[in-house]
Protein backbone atom coordinates (compact mmCIF):
# COMPACT_ATOMS: atom_id res chain seq x y z
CA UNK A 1 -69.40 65.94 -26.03
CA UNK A 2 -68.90 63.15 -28.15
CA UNK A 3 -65.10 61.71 -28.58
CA UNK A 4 -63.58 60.29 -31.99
CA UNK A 5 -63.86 56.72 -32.57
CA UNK A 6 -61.07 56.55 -35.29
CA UNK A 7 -58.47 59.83 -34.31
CA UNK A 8 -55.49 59.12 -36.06
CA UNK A 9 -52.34 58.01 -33.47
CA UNK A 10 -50.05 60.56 -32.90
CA UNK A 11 -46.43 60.14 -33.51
CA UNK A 12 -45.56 58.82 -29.99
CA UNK A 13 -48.80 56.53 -29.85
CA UNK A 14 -47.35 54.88 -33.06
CA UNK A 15 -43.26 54.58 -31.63
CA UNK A 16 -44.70 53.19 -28.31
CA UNK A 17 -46.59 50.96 -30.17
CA UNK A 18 -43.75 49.51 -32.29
CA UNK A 19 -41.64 48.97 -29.50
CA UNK A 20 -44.49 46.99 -27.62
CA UNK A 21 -44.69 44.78 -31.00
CA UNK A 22 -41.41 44.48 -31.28
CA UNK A 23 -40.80 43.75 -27.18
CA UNK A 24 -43.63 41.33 -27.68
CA UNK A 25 -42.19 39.38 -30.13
CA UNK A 26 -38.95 38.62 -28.67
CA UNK A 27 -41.02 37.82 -25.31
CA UNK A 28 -43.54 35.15 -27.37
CA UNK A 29 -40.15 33.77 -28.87
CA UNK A 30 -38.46 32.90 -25.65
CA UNK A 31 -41.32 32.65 -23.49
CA UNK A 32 -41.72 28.76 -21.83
CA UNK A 33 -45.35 28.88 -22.34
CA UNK A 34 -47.73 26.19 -19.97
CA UNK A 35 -50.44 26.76 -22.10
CA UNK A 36 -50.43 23.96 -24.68
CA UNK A 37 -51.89 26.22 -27.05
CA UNK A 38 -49.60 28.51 -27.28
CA UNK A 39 -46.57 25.97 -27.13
CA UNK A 40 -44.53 26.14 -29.59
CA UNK A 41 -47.16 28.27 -31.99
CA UNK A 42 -45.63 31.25 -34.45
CA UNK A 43 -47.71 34.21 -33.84
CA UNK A 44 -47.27 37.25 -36.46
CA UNK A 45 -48.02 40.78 -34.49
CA UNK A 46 -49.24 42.47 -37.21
CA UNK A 47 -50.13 46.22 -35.00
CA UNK A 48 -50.62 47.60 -31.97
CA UNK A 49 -52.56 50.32 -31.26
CA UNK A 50 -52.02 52.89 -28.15
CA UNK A 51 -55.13 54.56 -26.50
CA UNK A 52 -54.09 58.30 -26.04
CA UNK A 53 -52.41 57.74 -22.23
CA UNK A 54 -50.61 54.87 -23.44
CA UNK A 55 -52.25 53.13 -20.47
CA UNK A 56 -53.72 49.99 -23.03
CA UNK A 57 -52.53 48.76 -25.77
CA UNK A 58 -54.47 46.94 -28.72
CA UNK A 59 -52.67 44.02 -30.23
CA UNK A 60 -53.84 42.85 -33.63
CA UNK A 61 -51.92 39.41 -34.10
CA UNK A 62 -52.84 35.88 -36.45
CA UNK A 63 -51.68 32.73 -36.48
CA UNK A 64 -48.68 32.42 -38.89
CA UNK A 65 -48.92 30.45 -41.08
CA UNK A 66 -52.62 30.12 -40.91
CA UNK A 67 -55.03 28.10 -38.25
CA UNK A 68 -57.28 29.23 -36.00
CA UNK A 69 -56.91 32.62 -34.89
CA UNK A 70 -59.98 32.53 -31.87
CA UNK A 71 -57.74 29.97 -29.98
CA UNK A 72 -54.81 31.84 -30.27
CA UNK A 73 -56.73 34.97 -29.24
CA UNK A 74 -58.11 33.32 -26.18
CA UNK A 75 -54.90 31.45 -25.75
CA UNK A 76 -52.72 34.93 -25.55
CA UNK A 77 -55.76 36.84 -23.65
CA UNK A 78 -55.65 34.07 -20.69
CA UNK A 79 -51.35 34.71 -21.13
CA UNK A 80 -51.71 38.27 -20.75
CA UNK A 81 -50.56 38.77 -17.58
CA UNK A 82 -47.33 36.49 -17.97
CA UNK A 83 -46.78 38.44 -21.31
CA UNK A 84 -47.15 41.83 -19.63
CA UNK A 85 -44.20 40.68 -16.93
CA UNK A 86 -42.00 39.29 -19.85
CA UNK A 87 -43.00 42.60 -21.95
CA UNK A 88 -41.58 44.48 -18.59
CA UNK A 89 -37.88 42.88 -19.14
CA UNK A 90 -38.29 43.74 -23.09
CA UNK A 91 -39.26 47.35 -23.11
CA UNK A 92 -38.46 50.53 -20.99
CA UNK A 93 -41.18 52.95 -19.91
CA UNK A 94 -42.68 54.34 -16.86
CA UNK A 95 -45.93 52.66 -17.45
CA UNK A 96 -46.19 49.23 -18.98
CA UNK A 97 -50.04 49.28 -20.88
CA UNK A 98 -53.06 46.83 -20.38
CA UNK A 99 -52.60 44.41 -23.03
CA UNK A 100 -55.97 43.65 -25.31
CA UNK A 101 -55.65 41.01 -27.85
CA UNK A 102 -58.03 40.97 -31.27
CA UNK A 103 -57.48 39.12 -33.85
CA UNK A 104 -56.63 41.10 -37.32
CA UNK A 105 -59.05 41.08 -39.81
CA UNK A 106 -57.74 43.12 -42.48
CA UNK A 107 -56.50 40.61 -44.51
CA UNK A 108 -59.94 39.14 -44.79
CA UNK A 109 -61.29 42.40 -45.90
CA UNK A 110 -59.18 42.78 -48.37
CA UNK A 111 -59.24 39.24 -49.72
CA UNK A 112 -63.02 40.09 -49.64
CA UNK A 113 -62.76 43.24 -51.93
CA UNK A 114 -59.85 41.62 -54.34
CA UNK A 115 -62.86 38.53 -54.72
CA UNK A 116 -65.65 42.02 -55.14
CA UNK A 117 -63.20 43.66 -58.15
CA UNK A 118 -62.64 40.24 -60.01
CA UNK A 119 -66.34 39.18 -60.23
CA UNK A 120 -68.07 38.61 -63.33
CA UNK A 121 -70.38 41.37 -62.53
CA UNK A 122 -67.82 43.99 -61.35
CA UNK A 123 -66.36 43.37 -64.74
CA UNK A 124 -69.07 43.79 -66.97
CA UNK A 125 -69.85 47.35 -64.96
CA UNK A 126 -66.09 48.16 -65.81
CA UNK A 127 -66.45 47.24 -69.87
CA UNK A 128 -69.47 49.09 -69.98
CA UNK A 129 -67.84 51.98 -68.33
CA UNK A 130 -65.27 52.01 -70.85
CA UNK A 131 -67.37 51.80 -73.74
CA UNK A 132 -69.24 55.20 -72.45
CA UNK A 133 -66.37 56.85 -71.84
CA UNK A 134 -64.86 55.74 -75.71
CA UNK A 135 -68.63 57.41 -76.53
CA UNK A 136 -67.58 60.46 -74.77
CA UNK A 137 -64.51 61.22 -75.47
CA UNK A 138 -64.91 63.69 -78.43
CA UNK A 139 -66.03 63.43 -82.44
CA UNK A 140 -65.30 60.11 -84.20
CA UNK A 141 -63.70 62.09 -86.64
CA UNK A 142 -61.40 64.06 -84.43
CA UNK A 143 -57.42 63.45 -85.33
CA UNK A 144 -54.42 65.03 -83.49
CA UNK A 145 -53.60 67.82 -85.22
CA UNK A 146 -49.78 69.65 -85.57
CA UNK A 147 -50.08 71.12 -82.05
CA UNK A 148 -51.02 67.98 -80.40
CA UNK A 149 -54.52 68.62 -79.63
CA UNK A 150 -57.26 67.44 -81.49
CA UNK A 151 -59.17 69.17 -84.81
CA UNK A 152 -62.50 67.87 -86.21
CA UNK A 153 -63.13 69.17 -89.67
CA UNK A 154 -63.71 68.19 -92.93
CA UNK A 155 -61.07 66.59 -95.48
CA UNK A 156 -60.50 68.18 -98.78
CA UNK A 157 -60.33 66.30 -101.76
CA UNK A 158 -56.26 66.25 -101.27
CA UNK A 159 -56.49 64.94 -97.64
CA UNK A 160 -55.65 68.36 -95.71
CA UNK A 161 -58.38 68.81 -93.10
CA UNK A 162 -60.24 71.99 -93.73
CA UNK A 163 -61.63 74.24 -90.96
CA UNK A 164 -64.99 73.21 -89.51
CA UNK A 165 -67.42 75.82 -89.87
CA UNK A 166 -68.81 77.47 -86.32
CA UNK A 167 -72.21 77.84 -85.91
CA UNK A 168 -72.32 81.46 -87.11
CA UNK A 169 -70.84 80.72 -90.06
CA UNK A 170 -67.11 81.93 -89.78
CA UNK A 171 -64.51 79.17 -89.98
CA UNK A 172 -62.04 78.07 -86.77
CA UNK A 173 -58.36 78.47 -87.40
């Protein structure tokens, strides 16, 4: 049997989670930290994901305000332990969770894809796109009639549109 890689969290996963973010973040604040890397460093927790037990706990976290996020990942992961015991003080449950740290990439992605929709080529592909769709929209001599949708037919010599003629001959109302 093969198990889910991406299940979606279940309403407790995600609570538990939040309150390990937010438990985390007051411990970073007034943790006295030996490391010197993580001395006096502002650390945005930007998720944390529960495995199904709530025995581990992913934490997706950057440096804020930029930097280098693999130091402060290594940094946090050597920390864990002291974090976990500070966590303990912060946030009430039976079991406190392993504590993984990753850094979050999502930003990049999307930076990545915002750069992908604004490139010269992506653009081009878009205005040619439109054009075909202005092609296929209906007859170039198609106007909005009284009822709002569109008529093609032929003008009379006054300017009223006449009924266009159906293939068999008889005329559309």
């Amino acid at each position: 049997m093969t198990r889910q890689r991406f299940k979606p969290q279940s309403q407790r996963q995600r609570r538990v989670g939040e309150e390990i973010r937010h438990g985390l973040l007051r411990a970073i604040e007034h943790g006295h930290f030996r490391d010197p890397d993580l001395q006096d460093i502002a650390v945005t927790v930007t998720e944390v994901r529960m495995s199904p037990d709530l025995r581990h706990a992913t934490i997706f976290v950057l440096p804020f305000g930029g930097g280098d996020g693999g130091v402060l990942v290594k940094a946090l992961k050597r920390a864990g332990a002291y974090l976990r015991s500070l966590l303990a003080h912060e946030v009430e449950l039976r079991y406190l969770p392993e504590l993984a740290f990753e850094l979050d990439t999502t930003f990049d992605h999307a930076a990545e894809l915002d750069r992908l929709l604004h490139s010269p080529s992506v653009a081009r592909d878009l205005a040619h796109a439109d054009a075909n769709a202005d092609l296929n929209a209906g007859p170039k001599d198609a106007k909005p009639d009284e009822s709002g949708g569109l008529s093609s037919g032929r003008l009379s010599s006054e300017g009223s549109r006449k009924p266009a003629a159906l293939p068999s001959g008889r005329e559309t109302k």
